[in-house]
Protein backbone atom coordinates (compact mmCIF):
# COMPACT_ATOMS: atom_id res chain seq x y z
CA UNK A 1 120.82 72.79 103.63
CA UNK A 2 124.08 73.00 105.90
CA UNK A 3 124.28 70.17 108.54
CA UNK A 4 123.33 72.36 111.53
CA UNK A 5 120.12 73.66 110.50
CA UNK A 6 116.70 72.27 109.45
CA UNK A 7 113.67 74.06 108.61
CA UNK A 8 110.09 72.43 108.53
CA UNK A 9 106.77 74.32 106.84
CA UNK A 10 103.42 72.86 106.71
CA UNK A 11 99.70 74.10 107.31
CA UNK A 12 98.21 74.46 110.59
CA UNK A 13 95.21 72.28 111.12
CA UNK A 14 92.10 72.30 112.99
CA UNK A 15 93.01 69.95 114.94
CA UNK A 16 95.34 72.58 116.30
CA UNK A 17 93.00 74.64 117.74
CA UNK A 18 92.89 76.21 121.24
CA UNK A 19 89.37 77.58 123.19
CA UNK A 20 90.46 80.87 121.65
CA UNK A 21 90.01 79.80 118.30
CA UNK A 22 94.28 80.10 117.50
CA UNK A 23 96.81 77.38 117.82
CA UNK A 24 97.51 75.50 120.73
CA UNK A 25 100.88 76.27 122.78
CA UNK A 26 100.62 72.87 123.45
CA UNK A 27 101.05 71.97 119.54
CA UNK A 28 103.57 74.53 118.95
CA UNK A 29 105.78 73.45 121.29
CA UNK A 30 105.45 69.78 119.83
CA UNK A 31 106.43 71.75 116.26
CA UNK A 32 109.34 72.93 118.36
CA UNK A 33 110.18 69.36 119.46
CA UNK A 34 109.85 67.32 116.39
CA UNK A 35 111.50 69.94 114.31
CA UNK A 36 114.88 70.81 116.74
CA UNK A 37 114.96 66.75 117.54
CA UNK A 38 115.41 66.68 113.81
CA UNK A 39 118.31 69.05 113.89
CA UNK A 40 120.08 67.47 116.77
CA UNK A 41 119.56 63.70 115.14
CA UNK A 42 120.90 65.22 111.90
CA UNK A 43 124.17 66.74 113.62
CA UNK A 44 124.87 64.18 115.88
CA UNK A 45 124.01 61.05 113.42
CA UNK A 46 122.26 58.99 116.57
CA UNK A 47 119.61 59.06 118.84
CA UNK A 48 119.11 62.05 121.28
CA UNK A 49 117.49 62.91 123.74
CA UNK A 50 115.53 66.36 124.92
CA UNK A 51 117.05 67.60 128.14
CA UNK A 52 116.06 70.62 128.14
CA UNK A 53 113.67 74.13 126.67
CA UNK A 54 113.86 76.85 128.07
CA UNK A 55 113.19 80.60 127.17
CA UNK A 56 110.25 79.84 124.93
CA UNK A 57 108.21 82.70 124.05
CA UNK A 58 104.86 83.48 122.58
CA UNK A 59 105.20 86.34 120.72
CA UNK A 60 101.80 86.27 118.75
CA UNK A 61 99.09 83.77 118.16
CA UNK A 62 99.40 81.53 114.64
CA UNK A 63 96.21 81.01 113.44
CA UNK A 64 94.08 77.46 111.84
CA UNK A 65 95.08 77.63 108.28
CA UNK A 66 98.54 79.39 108.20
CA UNK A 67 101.58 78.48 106.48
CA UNK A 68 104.29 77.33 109.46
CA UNK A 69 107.77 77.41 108.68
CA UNK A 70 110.45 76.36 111.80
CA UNK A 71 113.68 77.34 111.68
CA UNK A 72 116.06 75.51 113.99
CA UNK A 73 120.10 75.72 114.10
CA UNK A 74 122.71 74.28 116.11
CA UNK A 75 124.10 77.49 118.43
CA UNK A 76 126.31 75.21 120.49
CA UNK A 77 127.74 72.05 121.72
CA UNK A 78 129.23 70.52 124.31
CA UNK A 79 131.13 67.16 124.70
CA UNK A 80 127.63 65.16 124.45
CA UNK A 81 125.26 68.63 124.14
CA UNK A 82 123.59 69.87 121.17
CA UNK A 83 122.08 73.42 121.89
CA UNK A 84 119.54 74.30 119.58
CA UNK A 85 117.97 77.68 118.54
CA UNK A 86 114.14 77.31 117.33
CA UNK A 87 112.40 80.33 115.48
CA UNK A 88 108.75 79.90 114.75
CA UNK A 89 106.93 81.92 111.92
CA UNK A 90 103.88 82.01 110.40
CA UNK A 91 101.73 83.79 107.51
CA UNK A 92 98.61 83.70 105.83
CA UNK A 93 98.69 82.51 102.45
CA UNK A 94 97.38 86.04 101.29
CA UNK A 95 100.42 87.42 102.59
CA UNK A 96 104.15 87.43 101.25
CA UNK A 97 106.32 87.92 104.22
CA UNK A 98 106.71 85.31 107.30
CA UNK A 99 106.17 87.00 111.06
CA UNK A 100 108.04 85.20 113.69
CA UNK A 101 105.55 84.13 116.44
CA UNK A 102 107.82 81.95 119.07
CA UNK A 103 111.14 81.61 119.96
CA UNK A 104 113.21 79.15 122.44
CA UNK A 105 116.10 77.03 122.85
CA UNK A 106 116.20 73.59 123.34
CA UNK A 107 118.85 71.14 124.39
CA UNK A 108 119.40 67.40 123.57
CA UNK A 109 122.14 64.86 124.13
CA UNK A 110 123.22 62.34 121.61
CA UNK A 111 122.72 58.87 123.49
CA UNK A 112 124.44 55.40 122.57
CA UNK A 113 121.90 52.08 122.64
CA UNK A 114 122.70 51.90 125.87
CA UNK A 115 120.96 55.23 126.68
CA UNK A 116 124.71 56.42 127.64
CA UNK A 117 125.71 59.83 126.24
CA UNK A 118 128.26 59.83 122.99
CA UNK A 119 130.17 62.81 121.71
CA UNK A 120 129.05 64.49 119.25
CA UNK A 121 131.54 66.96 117.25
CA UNK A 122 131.92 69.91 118.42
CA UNK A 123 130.07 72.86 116.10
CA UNK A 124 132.37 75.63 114.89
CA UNK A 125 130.65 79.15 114.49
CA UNK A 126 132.15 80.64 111.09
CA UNK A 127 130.21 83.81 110.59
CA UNK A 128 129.80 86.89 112.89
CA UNK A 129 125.92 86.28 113.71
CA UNK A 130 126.90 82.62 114.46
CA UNK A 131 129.75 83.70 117.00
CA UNK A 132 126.87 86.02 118.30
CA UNK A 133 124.47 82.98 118.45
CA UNK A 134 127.26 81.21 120.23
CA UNK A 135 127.85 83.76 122.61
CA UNK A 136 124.00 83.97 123.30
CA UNK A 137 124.11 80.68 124.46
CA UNK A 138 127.00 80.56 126.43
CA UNK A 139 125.14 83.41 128.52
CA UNK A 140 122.08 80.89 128.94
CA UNK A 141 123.70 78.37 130.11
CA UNK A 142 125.62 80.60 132.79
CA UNK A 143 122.34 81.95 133.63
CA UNK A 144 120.33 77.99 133.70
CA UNK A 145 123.17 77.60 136.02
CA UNK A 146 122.44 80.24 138.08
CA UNK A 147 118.71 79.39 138.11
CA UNK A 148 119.52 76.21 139.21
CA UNK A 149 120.92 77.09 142.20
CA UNK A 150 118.63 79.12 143.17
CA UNK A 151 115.85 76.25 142.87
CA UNK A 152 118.21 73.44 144.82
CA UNK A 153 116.38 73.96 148.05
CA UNK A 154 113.26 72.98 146.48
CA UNK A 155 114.55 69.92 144.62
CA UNK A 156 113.96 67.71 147.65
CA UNK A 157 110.54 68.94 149.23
């Protein structure tokens, strides 16, 4: 598998389980975590940290006993920044074809042992839907931007 992606599958447990009788949020969004910290560790080749997820959405539940697979690729970097796209799927094992059931990105930085952020190298989009994947993120972060201005007055209250 190519250096900026990483893909995880395993079985969703009971442990998993929500009051509704589906997965927990809560446990996909660990997946999500553990699976894109992966990603990031593997591009970067040290410790990072999670900085930031945003945009994740729930398109359908995953339920106890379904095969998982997460998909995660690096979309973008920046000097220290590792932006990473997560796609979440699931399927009974009576079925052939994955559905995707979440979707987010989430952002580390590569961190010295000092805590300090390191470069990592930059990522280089080669086909068209990774220029598109670039692009995509380049609009997020304009529009995180953007949000964060808007929530500066409340930063302080």
């Amino acid at each position: 598998m190519p250096a900026h992606k990483t893909t995880f599958q395993f079985i969703s447990e009971p442990g998993d389980v929500n009051f509704g009788g589906k997965v927990h949020g809560g446990s996909v969004m660990k997946w999500i975590d553990q699976a894109a910290y992966t990603c990031a560790r593997t591009w970067a080749e040290s410790y990072c940290v999670t900085v930031y997820v945003g945009g994740i959405r729930f398109y359908k539940p995953i339920n106890i006993g379904e095969l998982i697979k997460i998909d995660c690729q690096v979309i973008l970097t920046g000097s220290s920044s590792i932006h990473i796209m997560v796609e979440v799927y699931s399927r009974a094992f009576s079925e052939k074809k994955f559905e995707k059931k979440t979707h987010c990105i989430i952002i580390f930085v590569a961190v010295d042992e000092k805590g300090e952020p390191r470069k990592v190298r930059p990522w280089i989009p080669k086909t068209d839907r990774e220029k598109k994947l670039e692009e995509y993120a380049e609009k997020l972060k304009k529009l995180r931007s953007e949000i964060h201005e808007e929530m500066r007055p409340f930063f302080n209250e």
